[in-house]
N, C-alpha and C. Protein backbone atom coordinates (compact mmCIF):
# COMPACT_ATOMS: atom_id res chain seq x y z
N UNK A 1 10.20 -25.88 -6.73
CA UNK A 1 10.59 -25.80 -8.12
C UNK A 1 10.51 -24.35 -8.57
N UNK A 2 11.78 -23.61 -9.36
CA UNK A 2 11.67 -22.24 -9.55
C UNK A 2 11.21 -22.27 -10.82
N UNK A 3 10.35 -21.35 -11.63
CA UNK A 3 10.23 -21.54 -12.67
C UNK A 3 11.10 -20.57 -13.59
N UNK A 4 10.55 -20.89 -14.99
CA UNK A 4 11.76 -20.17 -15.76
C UNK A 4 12.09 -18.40 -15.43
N UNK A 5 11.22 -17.66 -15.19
CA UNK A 5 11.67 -16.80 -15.31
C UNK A 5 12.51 -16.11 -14.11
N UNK A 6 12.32 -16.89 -12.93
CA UNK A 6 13.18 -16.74 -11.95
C UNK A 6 14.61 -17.00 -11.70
N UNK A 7 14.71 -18.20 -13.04
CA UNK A 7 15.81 -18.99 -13.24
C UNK A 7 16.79 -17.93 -14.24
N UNK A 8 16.11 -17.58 -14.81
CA UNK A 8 16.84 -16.27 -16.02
C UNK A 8 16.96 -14.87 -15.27
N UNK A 9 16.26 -14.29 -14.74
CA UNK A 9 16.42 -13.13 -13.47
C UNK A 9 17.66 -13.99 -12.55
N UNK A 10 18.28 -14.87 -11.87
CA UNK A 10 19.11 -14.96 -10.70
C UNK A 10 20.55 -15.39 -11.86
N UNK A 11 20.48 -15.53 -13.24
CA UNK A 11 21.76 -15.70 -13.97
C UNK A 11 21.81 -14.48 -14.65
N UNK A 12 20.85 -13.02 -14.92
CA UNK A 12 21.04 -12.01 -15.73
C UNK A 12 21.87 -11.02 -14.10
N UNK A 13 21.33 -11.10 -12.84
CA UNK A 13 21.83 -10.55 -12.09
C UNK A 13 23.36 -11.10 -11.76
N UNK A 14 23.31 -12.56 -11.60
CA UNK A 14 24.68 -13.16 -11.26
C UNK A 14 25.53 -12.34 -12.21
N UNK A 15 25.26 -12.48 -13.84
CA UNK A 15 26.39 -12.12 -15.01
C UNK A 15 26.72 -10.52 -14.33
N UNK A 16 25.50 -9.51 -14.23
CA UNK A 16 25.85 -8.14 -13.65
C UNK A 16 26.88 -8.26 -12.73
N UNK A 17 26.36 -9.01 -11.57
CA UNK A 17 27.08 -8.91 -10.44
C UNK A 17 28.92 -8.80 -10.50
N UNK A 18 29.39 -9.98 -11.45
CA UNK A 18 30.49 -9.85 -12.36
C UNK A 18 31.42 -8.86 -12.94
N UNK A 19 30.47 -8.14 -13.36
CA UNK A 19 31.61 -7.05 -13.99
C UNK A 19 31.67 -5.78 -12.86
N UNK A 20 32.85 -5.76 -13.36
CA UNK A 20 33.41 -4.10 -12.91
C UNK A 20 33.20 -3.21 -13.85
N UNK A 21 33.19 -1.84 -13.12
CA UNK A 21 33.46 -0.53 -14.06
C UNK A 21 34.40 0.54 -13.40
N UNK A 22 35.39 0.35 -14.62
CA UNK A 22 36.34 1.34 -14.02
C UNK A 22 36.32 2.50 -14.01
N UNK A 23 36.76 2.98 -13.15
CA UNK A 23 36.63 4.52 -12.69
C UNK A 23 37.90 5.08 -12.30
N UNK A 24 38.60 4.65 -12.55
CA UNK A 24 40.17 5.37 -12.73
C UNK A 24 40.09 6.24 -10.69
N UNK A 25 39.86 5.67 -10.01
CA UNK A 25 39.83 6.26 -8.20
C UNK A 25 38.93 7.00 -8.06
N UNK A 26 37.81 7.37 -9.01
CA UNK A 26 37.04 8.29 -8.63
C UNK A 26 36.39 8.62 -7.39
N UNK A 27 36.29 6.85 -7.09
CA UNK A 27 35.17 6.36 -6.07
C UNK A 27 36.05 6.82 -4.71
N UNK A 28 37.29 5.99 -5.13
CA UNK A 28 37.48 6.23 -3.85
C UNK A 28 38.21 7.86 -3.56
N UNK A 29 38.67 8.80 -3.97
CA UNK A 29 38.40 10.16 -4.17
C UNK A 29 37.53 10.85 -3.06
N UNK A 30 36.27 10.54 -4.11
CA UNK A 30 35.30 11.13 -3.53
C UNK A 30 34.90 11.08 -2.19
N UNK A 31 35.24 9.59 -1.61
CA UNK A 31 34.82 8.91 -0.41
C UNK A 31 35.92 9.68 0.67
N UNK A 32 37.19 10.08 -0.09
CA UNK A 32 38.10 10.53 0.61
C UNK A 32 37.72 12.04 0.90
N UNK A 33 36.91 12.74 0.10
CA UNK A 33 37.17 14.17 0.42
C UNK A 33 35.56 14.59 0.85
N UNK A 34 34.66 13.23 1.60
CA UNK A 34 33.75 13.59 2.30
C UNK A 34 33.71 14.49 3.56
N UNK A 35 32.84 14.73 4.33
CA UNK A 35 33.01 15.49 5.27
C UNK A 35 33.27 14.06 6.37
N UNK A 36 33.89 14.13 7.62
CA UNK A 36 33.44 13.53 8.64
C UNK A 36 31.91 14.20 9.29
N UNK A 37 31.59 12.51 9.00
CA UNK A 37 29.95 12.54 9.81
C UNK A 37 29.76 12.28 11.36
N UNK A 38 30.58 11.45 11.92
CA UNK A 38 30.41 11.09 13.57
C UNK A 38 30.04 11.82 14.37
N UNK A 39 30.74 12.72 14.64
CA UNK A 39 30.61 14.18 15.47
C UNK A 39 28.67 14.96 14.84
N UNK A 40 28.97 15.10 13.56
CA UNK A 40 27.30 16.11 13.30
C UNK A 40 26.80 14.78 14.16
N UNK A 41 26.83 13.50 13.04
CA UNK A 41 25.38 12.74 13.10
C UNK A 41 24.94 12.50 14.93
N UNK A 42 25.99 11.98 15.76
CA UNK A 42 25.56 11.97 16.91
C UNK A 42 24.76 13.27 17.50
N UNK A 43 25.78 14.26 17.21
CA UNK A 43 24.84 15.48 18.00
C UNK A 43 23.49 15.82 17.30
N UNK A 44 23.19 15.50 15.84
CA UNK A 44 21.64 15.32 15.85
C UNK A 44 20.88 14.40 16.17
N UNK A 45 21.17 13.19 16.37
CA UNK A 45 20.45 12.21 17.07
C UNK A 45 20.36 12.61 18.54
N UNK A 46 21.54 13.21 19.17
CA UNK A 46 20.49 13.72 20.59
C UNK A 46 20.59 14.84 20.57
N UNK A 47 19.98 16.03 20.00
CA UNK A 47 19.35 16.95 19.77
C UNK A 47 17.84 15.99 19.60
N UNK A 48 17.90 15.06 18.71
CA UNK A 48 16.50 14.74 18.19
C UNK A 48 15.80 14.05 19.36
N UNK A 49 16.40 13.14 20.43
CA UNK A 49 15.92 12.36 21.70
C UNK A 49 15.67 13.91 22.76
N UNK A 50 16.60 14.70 22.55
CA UNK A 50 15.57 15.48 23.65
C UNK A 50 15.17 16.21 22.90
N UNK A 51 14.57 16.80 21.90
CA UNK A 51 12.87 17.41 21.48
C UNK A 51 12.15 16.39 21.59
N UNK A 52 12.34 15.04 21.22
CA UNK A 52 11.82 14.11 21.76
C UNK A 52 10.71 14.20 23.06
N UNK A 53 11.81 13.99 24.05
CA UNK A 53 11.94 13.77 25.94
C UNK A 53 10.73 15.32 25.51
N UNK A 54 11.63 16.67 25.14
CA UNK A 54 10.78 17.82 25.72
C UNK A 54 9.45 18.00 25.26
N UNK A 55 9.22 17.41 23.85
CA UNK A 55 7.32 16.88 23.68
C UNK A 55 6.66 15.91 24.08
N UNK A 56 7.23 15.16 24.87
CA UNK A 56 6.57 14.16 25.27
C UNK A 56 6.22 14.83 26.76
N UNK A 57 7.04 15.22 27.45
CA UNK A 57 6.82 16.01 28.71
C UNK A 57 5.70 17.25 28.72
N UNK A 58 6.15 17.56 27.76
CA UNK A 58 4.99 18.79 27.48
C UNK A 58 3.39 18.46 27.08
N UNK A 59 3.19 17.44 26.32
CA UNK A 59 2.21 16.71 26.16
C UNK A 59 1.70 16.14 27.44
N UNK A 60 2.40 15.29 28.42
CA UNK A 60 1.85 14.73 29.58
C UNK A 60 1.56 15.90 30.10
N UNK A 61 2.09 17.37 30.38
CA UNK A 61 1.92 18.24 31.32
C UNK A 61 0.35 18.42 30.83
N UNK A 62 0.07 19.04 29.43
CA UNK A 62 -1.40 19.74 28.60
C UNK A 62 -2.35 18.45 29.73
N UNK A 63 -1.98 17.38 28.97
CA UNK A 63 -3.07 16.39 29.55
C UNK A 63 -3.35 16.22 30.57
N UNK A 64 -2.17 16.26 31.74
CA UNK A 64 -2.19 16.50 33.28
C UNK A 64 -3.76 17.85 33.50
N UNK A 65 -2.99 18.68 33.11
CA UNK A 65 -3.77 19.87 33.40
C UNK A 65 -4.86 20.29 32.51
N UNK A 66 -5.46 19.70 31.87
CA UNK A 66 -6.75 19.33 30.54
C UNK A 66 -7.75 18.54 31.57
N UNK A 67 -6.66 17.61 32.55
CA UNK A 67 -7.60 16.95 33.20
C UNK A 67 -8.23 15.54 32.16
N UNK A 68 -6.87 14.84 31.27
CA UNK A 68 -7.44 14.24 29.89
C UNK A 68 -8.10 13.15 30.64
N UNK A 69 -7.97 12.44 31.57
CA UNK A 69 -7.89 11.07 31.47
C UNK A 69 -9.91 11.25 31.48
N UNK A 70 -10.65 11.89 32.22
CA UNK A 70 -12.02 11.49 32.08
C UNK A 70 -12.34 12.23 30.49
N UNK A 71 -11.59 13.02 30.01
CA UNK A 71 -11.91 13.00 28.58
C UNK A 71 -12.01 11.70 28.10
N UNK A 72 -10.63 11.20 27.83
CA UNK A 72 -10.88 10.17 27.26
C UNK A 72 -11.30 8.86 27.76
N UNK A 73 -11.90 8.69 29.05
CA UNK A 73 -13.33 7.86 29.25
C UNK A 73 -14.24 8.15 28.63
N UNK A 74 -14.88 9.48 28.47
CA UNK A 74 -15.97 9.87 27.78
C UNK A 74 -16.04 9.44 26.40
N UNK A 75 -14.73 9.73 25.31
CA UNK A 75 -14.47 9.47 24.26
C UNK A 75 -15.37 7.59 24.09
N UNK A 76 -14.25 7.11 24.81
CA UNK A 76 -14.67 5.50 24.63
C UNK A 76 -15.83 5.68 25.08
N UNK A 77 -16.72 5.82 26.15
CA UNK A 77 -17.58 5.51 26.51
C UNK A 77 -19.11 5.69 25.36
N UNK A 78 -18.64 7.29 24.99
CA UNK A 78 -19.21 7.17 23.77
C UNK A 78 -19.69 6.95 22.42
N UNK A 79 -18.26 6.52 22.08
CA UNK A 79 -17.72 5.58 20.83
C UNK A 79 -18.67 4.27 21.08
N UNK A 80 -18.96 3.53 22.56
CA UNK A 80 -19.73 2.17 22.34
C UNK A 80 -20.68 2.30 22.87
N UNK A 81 -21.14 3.59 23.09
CA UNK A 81 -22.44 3.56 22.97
C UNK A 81 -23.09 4.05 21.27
N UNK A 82 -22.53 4.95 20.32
CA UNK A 82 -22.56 5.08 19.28
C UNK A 82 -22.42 3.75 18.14
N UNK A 83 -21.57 2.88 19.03
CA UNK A 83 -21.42 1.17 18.13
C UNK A 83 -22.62 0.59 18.26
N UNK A 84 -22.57 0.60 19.64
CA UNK A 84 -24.32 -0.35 20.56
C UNK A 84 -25.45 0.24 19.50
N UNK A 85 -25.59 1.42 19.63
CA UNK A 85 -26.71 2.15 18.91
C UNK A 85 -27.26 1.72 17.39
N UNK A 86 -25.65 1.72 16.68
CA UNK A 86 -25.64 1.81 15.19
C UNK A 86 -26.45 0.27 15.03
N UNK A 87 -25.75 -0.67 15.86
CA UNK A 87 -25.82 -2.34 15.80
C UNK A 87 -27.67 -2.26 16.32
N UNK A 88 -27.97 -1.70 16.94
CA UNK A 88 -29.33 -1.91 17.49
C UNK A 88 -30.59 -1.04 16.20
N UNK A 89 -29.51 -0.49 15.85
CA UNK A 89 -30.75 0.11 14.77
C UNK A 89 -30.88 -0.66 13.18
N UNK A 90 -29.71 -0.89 12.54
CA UNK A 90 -29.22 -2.55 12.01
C UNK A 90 -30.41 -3.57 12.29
N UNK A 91 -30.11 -4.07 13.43
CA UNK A 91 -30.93 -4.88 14.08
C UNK A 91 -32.47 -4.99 13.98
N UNK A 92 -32.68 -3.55 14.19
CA UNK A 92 -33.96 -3.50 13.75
C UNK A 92 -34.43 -3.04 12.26
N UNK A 93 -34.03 -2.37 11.61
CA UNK A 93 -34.01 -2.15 10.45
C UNK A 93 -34.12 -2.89 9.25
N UNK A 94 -32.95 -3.83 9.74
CA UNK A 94 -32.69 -5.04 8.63
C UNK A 94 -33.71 -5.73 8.17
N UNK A 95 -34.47 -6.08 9.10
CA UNK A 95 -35.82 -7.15 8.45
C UNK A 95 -36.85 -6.71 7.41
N UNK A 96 -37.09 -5.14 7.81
CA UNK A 96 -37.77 -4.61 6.97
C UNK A 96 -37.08 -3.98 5.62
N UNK A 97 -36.15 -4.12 5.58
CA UNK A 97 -35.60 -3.94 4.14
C UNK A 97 -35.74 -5.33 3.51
N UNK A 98 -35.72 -4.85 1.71
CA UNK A 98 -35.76 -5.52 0.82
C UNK A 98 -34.37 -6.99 0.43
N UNK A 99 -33.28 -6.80 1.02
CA UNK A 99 -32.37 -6.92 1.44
C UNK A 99 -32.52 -8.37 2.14
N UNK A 100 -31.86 -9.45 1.53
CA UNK A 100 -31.87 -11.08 2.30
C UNK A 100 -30.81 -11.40 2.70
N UNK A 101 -30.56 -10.59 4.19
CA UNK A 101 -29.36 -11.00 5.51
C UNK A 101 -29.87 -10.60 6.25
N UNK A 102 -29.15 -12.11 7.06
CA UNK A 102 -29.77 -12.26 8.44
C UNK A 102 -29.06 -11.28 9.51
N UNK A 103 -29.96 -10.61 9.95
CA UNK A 103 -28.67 -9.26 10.71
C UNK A 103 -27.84 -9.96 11.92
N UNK A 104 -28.65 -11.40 12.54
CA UNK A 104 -27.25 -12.02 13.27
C UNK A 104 -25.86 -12.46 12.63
N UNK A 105 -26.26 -12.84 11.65
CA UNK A 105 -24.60 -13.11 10.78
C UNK A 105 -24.25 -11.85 11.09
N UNK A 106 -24.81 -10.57 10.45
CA UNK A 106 -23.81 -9.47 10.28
C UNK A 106 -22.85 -9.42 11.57
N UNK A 107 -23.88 -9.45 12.63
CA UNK A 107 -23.11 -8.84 13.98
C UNK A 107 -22.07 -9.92 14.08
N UNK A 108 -22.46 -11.14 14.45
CA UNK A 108 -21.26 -12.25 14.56
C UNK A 108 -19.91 -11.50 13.66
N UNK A 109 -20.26 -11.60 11.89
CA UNK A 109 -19.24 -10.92 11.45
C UNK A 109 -18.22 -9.93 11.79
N UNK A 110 -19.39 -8.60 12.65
CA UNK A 110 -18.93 -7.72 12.90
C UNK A 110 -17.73 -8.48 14.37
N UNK A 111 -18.44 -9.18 15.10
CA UNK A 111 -17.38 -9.56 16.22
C UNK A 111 -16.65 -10.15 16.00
N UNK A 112 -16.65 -10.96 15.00
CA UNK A 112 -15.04 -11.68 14.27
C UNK A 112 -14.30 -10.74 14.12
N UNK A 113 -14.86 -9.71 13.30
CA UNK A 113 -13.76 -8.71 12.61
C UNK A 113 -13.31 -7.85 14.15
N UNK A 114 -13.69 -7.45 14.89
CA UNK A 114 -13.60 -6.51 15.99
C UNK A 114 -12.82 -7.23 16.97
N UNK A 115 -13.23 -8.75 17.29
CA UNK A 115 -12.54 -9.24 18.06
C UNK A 115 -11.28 -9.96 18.52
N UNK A 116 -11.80 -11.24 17.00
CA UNK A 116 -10.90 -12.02 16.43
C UNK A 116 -9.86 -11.92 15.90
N UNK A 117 -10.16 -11.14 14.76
CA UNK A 117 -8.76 -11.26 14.03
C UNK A 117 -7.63 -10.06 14.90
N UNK A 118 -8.51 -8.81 15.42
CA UNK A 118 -6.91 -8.07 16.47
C UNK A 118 -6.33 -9.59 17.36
N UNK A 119 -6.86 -10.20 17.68
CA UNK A 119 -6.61 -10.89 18.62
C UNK A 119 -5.49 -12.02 18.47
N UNK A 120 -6.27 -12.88 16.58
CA UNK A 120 -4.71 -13.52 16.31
C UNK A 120 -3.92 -12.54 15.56
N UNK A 121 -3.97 -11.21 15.30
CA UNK A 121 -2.88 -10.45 14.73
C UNK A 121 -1.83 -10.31 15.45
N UNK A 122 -2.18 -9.89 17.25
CA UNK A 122 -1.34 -9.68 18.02
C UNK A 122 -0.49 -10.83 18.63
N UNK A 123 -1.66 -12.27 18.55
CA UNK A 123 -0.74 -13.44 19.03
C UNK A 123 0.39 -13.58 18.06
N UNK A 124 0.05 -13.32 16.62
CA UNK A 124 1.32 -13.73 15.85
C UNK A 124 2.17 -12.72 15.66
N UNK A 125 1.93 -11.59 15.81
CA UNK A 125 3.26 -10.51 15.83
C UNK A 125 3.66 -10.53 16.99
N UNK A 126 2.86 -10.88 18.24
CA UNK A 126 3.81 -11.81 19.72
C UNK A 126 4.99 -12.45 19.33
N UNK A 127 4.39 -13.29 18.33
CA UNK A 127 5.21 -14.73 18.18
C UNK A 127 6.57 -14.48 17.54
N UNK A 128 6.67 -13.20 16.54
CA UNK A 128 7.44 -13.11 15.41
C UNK A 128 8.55 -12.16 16.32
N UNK A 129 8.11 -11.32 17.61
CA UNK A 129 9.11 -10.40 18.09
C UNK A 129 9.65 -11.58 19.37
């Protein structure tokens, strides 16, 4: 059931939709004494795929020779040990504050949020592509 004001918005647009406004050829004029686009627009779209191709290559090369990939083991590795840590001090902390939560809910929470929901986000944007 639509209600009224949806019903008055899809007949104030219909009535618009209706009229014309004349313009004595302006429109089409103008449309006539555009530039042709085909020719630029393609050659900037691949101009734009290879700066593309040539930063992406150049990026793998830095990282090749950065030696990234045990960087970024280290990164993660330390990111969950910095999570582990934060959660273990939480853990202990919590009871002695003034504060009435149970610090296992929190964590559960925390693993819903961390685990769960990426998890059905990705099943349903699976679903939708």
């Amino acid at each position: 059931m639509e209600d009224k004001n949806d019903i008055l918005l899809k007949q104030f647009f219909a009535d618009a939709a209706k009229q014309t406004i004349e313009d004595n050829g302006f429109t089409e004029r103008v449309m006539m004494n555009l530039p042709e686009t085909d020719m630029a627009e393609s050659r900037v779209r691949r101009l734009s795929h290879l700066w593309t191709l040539f930063c992406v290559v150049v990026a793998l090369i830095a990282f090749w020779l950065a030696k990234g990939w045990p960087i970024v083991e280290n990164v993660i590795a330390g990111g969950k040990h910095m999570l582990i840590n934060a959660i273990e001090v939480f853990l202990i902390t919590a009871p002695t504050t003034e504060i009435s939560i149970n610090p296992w809910v929190v964590v559960l929470l925390l693993a819903f949020v961390l685990i769960f929901l990426p998890y059905q986000t990705y099943r349903k944007l699976s679903a939708t592509l």
